[in-house]
C-alpha atoms as a PDB file:
ATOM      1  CA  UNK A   1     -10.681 -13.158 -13.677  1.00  0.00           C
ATOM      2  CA  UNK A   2     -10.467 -16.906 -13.837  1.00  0.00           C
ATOM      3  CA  UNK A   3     -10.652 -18.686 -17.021  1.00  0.00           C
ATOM      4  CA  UNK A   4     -13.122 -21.418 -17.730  1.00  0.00           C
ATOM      5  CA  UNK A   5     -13.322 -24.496 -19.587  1.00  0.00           C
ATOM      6  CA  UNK A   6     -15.991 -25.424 -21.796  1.00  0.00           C
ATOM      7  CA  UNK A   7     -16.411 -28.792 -23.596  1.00  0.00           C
ATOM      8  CA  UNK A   8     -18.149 -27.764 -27.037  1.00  0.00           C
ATOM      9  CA  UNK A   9     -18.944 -30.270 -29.718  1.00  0.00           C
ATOM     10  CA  UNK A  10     -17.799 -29.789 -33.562  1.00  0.00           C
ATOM     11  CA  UNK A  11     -19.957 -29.619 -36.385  1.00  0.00           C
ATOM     12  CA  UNK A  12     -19.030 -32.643 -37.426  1.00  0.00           C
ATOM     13  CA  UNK A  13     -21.783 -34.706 -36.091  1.00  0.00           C
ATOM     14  CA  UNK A  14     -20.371 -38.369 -36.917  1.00  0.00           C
ATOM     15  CA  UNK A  15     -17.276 -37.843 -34.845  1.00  0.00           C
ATOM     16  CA  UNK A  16     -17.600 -37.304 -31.006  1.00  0.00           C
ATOM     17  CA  UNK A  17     -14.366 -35.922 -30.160  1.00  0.00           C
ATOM     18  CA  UNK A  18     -14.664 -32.611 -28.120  1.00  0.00           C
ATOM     19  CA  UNK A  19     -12.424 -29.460 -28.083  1.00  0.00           C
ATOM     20  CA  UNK A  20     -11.910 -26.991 -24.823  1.00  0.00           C
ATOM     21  CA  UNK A  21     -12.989 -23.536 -25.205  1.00  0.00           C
ATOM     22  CA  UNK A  22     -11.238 -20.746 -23.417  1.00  0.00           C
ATOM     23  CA  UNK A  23     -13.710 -17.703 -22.618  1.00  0.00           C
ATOM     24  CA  UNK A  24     -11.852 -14.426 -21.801  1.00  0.00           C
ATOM     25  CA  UNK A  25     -13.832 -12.038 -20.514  1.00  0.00           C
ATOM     26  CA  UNK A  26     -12.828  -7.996 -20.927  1.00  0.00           C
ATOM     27  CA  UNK A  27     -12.134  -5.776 -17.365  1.00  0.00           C
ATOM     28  CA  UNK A  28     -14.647  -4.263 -15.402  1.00  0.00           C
ATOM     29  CA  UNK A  29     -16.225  -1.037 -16.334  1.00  0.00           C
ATOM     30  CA  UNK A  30     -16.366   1.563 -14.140  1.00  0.00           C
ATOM     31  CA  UNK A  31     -18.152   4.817 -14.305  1.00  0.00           C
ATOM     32  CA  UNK A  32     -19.499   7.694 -12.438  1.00  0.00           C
ATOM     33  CA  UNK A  33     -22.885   8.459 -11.879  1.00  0.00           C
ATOM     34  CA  UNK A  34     -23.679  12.174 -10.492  1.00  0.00           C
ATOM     35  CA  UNK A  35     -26.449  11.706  -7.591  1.00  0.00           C
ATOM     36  CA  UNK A  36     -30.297  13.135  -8.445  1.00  0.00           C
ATOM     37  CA  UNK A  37     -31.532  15.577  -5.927  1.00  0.00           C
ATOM     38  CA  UNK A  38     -34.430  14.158  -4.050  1.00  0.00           C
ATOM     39  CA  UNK A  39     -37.713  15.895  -5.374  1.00  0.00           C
ATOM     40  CA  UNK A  40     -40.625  14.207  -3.790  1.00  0.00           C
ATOM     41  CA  UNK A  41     -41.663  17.164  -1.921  1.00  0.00           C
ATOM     42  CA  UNK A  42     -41.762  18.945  -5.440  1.00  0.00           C
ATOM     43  CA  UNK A  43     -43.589  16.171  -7.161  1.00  0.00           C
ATOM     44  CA  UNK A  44     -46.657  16.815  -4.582  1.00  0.00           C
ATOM     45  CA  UNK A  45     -46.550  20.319  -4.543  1.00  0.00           C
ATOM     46  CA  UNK A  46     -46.326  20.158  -8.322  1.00  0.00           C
ATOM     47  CA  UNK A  47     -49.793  17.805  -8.102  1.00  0.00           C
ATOM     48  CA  UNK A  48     -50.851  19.912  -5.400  1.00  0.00           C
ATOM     49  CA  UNK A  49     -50.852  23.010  -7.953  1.00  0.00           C
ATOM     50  CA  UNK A  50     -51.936  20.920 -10.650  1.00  0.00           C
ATOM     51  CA  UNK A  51     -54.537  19.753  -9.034  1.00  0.00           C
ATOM     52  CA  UNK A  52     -55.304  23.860  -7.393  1.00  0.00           C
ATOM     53  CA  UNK A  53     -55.140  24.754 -11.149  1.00  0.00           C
ATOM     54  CA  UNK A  54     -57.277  22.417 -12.935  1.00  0.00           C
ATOM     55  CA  UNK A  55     -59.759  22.722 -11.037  1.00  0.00           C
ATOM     56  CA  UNK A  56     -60.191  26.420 -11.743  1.00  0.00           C
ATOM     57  CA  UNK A  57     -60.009  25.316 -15.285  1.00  0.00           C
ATOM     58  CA  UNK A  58     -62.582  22.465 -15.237  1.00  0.00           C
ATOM     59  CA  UNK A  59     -65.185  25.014 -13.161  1.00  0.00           C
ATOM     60  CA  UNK A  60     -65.256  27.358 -16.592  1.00  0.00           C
ATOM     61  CA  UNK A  61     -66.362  24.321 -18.669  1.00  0.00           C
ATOM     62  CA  UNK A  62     -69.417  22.039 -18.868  1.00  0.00           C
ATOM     63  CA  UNK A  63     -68.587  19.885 -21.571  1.00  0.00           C
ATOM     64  CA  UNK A  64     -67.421  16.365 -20.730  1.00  0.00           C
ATOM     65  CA  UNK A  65     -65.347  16.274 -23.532  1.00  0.00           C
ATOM     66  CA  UNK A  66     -63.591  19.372 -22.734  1.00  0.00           C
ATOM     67  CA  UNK A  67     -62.798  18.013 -18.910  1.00  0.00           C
ATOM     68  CA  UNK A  68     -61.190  14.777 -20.817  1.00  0.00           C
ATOM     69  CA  UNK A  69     -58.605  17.542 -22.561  1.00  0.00           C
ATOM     70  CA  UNK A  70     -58.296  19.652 -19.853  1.00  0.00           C
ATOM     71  CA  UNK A  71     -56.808  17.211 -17.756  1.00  0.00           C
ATOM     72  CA  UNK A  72     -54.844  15.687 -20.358  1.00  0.00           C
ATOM     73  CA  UNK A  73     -53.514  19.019 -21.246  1.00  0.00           C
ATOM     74  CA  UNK A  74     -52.034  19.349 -17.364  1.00  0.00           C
ATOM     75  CA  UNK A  75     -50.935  15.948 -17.144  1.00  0.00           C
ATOM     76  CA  UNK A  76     -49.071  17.078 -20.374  1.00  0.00           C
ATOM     77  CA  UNK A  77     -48.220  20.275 -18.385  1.00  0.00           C
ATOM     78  CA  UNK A  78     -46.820  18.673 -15.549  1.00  0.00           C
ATOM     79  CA  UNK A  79     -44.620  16.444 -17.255  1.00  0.00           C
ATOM     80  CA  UNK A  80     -42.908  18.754 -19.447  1.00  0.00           C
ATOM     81  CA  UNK A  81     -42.664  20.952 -15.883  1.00  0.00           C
ATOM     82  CA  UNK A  82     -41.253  18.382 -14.310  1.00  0.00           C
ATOM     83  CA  UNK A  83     -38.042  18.071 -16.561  1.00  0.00           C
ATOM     84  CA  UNK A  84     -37.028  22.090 -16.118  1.00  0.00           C
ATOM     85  CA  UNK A  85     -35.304  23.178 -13.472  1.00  0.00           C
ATOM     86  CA  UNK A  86     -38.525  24.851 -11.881  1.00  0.00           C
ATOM     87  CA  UNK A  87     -41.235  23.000 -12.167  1.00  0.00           C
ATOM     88  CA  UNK A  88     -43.720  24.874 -10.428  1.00  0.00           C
ATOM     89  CA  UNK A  89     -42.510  28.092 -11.749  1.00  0.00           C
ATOM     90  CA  UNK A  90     -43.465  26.842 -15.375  1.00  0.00           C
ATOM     91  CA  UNK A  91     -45.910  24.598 -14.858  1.00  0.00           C
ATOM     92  CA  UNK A  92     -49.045  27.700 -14.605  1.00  0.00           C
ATOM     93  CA  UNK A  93     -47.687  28.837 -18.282  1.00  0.00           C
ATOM     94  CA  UNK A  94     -47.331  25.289 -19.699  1.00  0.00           C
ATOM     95  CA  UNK A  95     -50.855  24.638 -18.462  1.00  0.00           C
ATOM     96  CA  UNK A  96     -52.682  28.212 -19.807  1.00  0.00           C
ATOM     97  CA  UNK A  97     -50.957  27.107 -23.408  1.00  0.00           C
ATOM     98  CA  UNK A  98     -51.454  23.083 -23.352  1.00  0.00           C
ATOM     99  CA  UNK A  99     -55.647  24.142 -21.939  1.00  0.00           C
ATOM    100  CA  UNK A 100     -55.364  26.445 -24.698  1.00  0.00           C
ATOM    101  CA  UNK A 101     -54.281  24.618 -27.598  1.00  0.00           C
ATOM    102  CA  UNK A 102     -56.537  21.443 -26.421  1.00  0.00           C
ATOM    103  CA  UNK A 103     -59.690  23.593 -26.503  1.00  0.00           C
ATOM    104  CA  UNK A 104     -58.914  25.384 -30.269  1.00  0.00           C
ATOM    105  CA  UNK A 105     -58.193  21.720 -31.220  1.00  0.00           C
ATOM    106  CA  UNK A 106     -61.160  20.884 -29.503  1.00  0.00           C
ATOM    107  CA  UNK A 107     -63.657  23.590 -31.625  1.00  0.00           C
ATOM    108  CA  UNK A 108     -62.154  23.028 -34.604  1.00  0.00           C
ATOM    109  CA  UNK A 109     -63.125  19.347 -34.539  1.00  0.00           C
ATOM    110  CA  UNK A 110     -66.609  20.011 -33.650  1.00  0.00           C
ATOM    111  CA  UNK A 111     -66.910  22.519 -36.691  1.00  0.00           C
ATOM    112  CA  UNK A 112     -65.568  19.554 -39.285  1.00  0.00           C
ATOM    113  CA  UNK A 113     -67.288  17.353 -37.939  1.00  0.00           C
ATOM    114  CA  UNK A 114     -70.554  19.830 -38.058  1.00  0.00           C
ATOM    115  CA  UNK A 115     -69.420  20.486 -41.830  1.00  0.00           C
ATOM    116  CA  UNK A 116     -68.968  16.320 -42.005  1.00  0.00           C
ATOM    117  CA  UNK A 117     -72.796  15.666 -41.209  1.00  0.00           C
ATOM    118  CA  UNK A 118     -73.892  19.000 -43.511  1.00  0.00           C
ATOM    119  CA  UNK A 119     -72.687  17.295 -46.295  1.00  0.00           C
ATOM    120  CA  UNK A 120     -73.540  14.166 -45.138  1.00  0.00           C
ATOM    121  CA  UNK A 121     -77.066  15.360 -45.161  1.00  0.00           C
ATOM    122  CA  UNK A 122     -77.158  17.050 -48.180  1.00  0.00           C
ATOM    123  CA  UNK A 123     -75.769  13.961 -50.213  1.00  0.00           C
ATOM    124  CA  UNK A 124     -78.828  11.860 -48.933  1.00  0.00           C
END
């Protein structure tokens, strides 16, 4: 590596005389980096069975706000899926839970907020 010269004024600002300032600079860094199999054909089969799956889900519901958690629940799904090993081997399972716990979430907020405008009601 070549050195380089840099002219840098003091801190004294009444006097104008300049120093030289040598940079050093430590040795290159190398490193290994193991190469990522190429999974794009798994990434649209994985959408493909997302896709396959949520549907099946969203045709058992007629609530708007349930289709809004549904398909967060598989996007969710898919990309917890995505960092295993087999995606689309654990992606059906990861979906039936996330659908599952996003719907119980789902009906217990509708009975506070039920309870919320009960006592809402009876306060007036």
């Amino acid at each position: 590596m070549g050195r380089k010269t840099i002219k840098k004024k003091e801190n004294n600002m009444n006097d104008n005389n300049y120093r030289t300032l040598r940079t050093r600079f430590a040795p290159d860094t190398r490193f290994r980096v193991k190469a990522v199999p190429y999974r794009a054909t798994e990434t649209t089969a994985l959408e493909q069975l997302k896709q396959r799956l949520l549907l099946q889900l969203l045709g058992q519901t007629m609530d708007p706000e349930q289709n809004a958690l549904l398909r967060r629940a598989a996007n969710d799904a898919a990309a917890l899926a995505w960092a295993t090993y087999c995606p689309l081997l654990l992606f059906p399972a990861l979906l039936e839970e996330k659908a599952q716990v996003a719907l119980l979430q789902d009906q217990h907020q509708q009975e506070v907020r039920q309870r919320s405008q009960n006592l809402a009601l009876e306060a007036a």
